[in-house]
Structure formats: C-alpha cells, structure tokens
Protein backbone atom coordinates (compact mmCIF):
# COMPACT_ATOMS: atom_id res chain seq x y z
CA UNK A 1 18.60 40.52 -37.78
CA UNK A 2 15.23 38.61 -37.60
CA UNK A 3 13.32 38.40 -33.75
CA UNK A 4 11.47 35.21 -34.80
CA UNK A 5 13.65 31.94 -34.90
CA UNK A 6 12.59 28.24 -35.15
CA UNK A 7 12.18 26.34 -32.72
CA UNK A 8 15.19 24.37 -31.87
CA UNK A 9 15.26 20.60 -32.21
CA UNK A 10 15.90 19.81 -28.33
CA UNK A 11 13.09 22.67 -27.58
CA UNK A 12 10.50 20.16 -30.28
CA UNK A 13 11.77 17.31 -28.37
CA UNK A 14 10.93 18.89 -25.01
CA UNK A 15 7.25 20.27 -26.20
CA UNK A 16 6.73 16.71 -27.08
CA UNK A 17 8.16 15.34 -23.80
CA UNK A 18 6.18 18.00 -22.13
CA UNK A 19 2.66 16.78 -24.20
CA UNK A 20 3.58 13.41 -23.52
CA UNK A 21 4.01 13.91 -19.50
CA UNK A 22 0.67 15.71 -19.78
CA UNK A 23 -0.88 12.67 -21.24
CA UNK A 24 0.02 10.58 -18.64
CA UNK A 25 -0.97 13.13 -15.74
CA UNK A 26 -4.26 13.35 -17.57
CA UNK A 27 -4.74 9.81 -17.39
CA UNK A 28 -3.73 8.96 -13.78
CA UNK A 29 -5.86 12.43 -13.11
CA UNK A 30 -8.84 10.66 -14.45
CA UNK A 31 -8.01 7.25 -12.84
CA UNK A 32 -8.07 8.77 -9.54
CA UNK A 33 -10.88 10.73 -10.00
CA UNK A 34 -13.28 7.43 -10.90
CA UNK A 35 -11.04 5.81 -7.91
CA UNK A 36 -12.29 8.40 -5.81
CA UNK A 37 -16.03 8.26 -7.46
CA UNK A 38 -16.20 4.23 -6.41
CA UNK A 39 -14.87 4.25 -3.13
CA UNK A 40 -17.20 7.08 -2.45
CA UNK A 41 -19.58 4.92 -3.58
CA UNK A 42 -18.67 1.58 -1.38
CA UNK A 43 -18.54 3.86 1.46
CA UNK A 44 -22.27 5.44 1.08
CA UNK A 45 -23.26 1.76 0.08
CA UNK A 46 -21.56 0.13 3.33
CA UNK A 47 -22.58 2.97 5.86
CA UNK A 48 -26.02 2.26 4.66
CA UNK A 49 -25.68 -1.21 5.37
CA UNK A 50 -23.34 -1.10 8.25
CA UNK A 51 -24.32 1.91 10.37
CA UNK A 52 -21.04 1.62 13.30
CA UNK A 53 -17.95 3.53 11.64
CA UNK A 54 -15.24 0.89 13.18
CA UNK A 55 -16.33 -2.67 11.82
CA UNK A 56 -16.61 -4.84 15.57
CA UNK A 57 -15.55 -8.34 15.66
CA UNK A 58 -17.98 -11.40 16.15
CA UNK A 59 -17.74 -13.49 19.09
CA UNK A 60 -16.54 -16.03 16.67
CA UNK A 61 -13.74 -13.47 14.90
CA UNK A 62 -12.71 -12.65 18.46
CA UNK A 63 -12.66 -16.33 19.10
CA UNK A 64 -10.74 -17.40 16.15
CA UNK A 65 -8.08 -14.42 16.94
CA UNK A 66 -7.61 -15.79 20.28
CA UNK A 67 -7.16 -19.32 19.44
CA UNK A 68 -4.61 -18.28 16.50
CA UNK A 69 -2.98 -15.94 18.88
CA UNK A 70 -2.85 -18.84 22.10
CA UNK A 71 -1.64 -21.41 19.83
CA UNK A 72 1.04 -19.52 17.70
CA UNK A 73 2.72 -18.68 21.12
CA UNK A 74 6.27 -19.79 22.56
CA UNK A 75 3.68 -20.18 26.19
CA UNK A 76 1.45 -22.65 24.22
CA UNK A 77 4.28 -24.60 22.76
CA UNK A 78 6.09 -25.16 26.21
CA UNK A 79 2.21 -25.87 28.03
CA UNK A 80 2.23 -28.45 24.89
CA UNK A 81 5.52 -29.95 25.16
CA UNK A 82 4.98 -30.17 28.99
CA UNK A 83 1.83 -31.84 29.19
CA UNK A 84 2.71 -34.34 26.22
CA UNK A 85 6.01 -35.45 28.77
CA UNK A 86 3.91 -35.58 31.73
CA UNK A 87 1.25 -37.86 29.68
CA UNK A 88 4.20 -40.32 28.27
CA UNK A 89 5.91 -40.61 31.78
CA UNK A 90 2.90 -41.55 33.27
CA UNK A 91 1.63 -43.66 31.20
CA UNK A 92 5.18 -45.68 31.02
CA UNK A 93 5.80 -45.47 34.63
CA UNK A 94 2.21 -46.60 35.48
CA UNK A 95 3.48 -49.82 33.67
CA UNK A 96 0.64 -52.54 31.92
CA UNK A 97 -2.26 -50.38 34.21
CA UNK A 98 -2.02 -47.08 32.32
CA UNK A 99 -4.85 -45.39 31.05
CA UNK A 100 -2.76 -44.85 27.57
CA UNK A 101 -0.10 -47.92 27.45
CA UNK A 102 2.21 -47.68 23.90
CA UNK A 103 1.91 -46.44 21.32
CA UNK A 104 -0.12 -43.79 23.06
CA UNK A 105 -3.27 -44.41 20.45
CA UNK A 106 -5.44 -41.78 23.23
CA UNK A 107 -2.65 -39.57 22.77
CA UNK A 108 -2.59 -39.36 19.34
CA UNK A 109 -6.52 -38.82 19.18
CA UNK A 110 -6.25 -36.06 21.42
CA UNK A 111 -3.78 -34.09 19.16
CA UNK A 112 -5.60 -35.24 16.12
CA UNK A 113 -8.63 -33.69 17.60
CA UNK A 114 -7.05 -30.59 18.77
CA UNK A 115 -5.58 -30.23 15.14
CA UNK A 116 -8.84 -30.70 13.66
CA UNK A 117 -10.21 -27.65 15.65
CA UNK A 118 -7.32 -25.48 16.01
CA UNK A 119 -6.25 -25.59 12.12
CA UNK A 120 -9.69 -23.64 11.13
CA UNK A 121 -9.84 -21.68 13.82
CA UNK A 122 -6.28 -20.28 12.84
CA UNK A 123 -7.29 -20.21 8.99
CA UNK A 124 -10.72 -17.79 10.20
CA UNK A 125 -8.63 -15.43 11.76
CA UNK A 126 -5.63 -15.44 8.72
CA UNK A 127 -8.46 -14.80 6.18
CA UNK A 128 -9.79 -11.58 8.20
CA UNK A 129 -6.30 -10.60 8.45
CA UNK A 130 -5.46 -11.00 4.97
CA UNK A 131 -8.91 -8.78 4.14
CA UNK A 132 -7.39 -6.23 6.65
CA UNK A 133 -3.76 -6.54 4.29
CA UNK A 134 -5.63 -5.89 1.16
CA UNK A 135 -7.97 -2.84 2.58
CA UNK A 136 -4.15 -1.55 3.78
CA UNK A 137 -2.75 -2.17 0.24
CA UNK A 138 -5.33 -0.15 -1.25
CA UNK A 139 -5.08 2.26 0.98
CA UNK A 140 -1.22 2.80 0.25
CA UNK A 141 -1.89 2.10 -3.42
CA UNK A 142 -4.67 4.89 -3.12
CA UNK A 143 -1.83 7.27 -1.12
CA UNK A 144 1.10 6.29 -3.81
CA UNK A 145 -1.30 7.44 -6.55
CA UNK A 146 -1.98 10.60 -4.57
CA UNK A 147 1.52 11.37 -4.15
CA UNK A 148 2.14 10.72 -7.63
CA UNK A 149 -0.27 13.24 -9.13
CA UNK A 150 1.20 15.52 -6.37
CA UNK A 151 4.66 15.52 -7.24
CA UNK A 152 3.72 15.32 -11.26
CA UNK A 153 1.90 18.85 -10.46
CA UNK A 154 4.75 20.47 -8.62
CA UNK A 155 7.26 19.44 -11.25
CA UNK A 156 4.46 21.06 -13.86
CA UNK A 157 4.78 23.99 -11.87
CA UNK A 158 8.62 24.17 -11.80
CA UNK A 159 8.40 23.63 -15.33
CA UNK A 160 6.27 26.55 -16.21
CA UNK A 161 8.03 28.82 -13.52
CA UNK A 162 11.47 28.11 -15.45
CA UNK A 163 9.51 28.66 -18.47
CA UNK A 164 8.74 31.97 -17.41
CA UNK A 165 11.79 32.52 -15.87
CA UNK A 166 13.47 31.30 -19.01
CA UNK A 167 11.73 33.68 -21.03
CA UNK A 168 12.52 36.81 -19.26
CA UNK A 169 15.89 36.68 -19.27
CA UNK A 170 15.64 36.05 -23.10
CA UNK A 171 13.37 39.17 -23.37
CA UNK A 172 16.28 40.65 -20.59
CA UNK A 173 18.47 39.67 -23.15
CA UNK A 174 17.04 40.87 -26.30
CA UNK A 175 16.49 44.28 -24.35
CA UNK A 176 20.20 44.25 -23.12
CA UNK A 177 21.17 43.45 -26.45
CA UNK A 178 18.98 46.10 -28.46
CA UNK A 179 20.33 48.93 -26.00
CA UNK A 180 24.49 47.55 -27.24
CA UNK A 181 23.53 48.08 -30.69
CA UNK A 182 22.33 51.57 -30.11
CA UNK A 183 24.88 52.16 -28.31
CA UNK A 184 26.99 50.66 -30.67
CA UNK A 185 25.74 52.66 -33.70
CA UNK A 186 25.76 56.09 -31.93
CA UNK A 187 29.82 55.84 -30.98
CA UNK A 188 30.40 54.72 -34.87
C-alpha cells in the first residue's frame, strides 16, 4: 500500500478555485492600495490648499441653503397661498381702483420674479448637496471595498485552518491506521 496518491479531481478543482480567489484578492488588494495612495494624495494636496479641516460654507452657500430650505417648506407654501388670496381679494373687492385689477398682470410679475431668483438659488444649494452625495458614495464605496478584502482574508484564513485541520486528521488517520495493521499482523 502506496502513502502518495493523486490528487483527486474535486481537490484540482478546488486548488484552482483557490488560485483563482487569490487572483481576485490580489487584484482588489492592489486596487485599494493605489485607492488609498490617491486619496492620500488629494488630502495632502487639499490641506495644502485649504488649511481648516471642516470645509465652512460661504455666505452665499449658507444663503442658497436657506432659501432652498424656506421655500421647500409646508410654512412657505401656506405664507404663499395666503398672501396670493389676500392680493386677489383685494384687488377684486377694491373694484375698477385696485392697484392690480384682472388678470393680475403685477401679480404674475411678482411670482415670475420670485421664480427667477428662487429657482437658482435652490439649484446652488442641490449641486453642493449632490457633491456632499458623491464624497458619501465614495466613502461607502471606499468602506464596501474594505470590508470586502476583510471578509476575503478571514475566509483565506478559515480555509487554511481547515486545511490544516484537514490534514491532521489524515496524518491522525494514517497513524491510527498504521497502529491496526500492526496490530493486525501481530494477532495473525
């Protein structure tokens, strides 16, 4: 009876599962490694420029966030609807002598105007917020990759403890199995 056996075609297919999952650690290993070299990079390059840790707001970002925030409230809408009422009724219940007789043409300037400066006003402050959506994608991209190399080294490390688990019960085995057939021979 021979120790040395072939490797089995499942064990082949594993070794090359195994090489293949190596591969791809490799590679994300080496993606986040150049990741970690160029944000390293934008962050020496932007503390140089931009001394202050937390980025402050201008007076016009702070601006812009307050008019998106005043104008895409339930408050504003009412204030709206109210004043628009108040400006109809009057202007119909002053009769011929209103400031604004029908079809309201001061009216309609008035929103037209407020349109004109609330729309980008509203689109400043989306546009920072987007920026601030993307920095927080990349930062959970950045996290998912993290995790990703993390859990691919802990299953490599399962892996090689059954390996070695694996291969002392064989040698267990073997041992078990060499002591039976001395056993075996001295009782025939």
């Amino acid at each position: 009876m021979s120790n040395t056996t072939a490797p089995s075609e499942s064990q082949m297919t594993q070794a090359n599962t195994t090489r293949v999952d190596q591969a791809q650690l490799a590679v994300l290993r080496e993606h986040r490694r150049a990741h970690r070299q160029n944000v390293a990079l934008a962050l020496q390059a932007s503390s140089a420029e931009h001394p202050q840790v937390a980025p402050t707001l201008t007076r016009g970002q702070r601006l812009a966030d307050g008019v998106a925030a005043t104008i895409g409230s339930w408050r504003f809408i009412v204030i709206q609807s109210s004043a628009i009422v108040l400006w109809i009724t009057g202007n119909v219940w002053v009769g011929a002598g209103s400031w604004d007789p029908y079809p309201f043409i001061l009216l309609n300037l008035l929103l037209s105007f407020q349109a004109a400066y609330t729309a980008p006003a509203i689109m400043m402050s989306q546009n920072r917020q987007s920026e601030l959506d993307r920095r927080h994608a990349q930062n959970d991209y950045e996290i998912n990759v993290k995790a990703e190399l993390e859990i691919e080294l802990l299953h490599e490390k399962i892996d090689i403890l059954k390996e070695r688990e694996l291969l002392a019960l064989t040698e267990a085995v073997r041992h078990l199995s060499a002591q039976l057939e001395t056993l075996s021979k001295r009782m025939h």
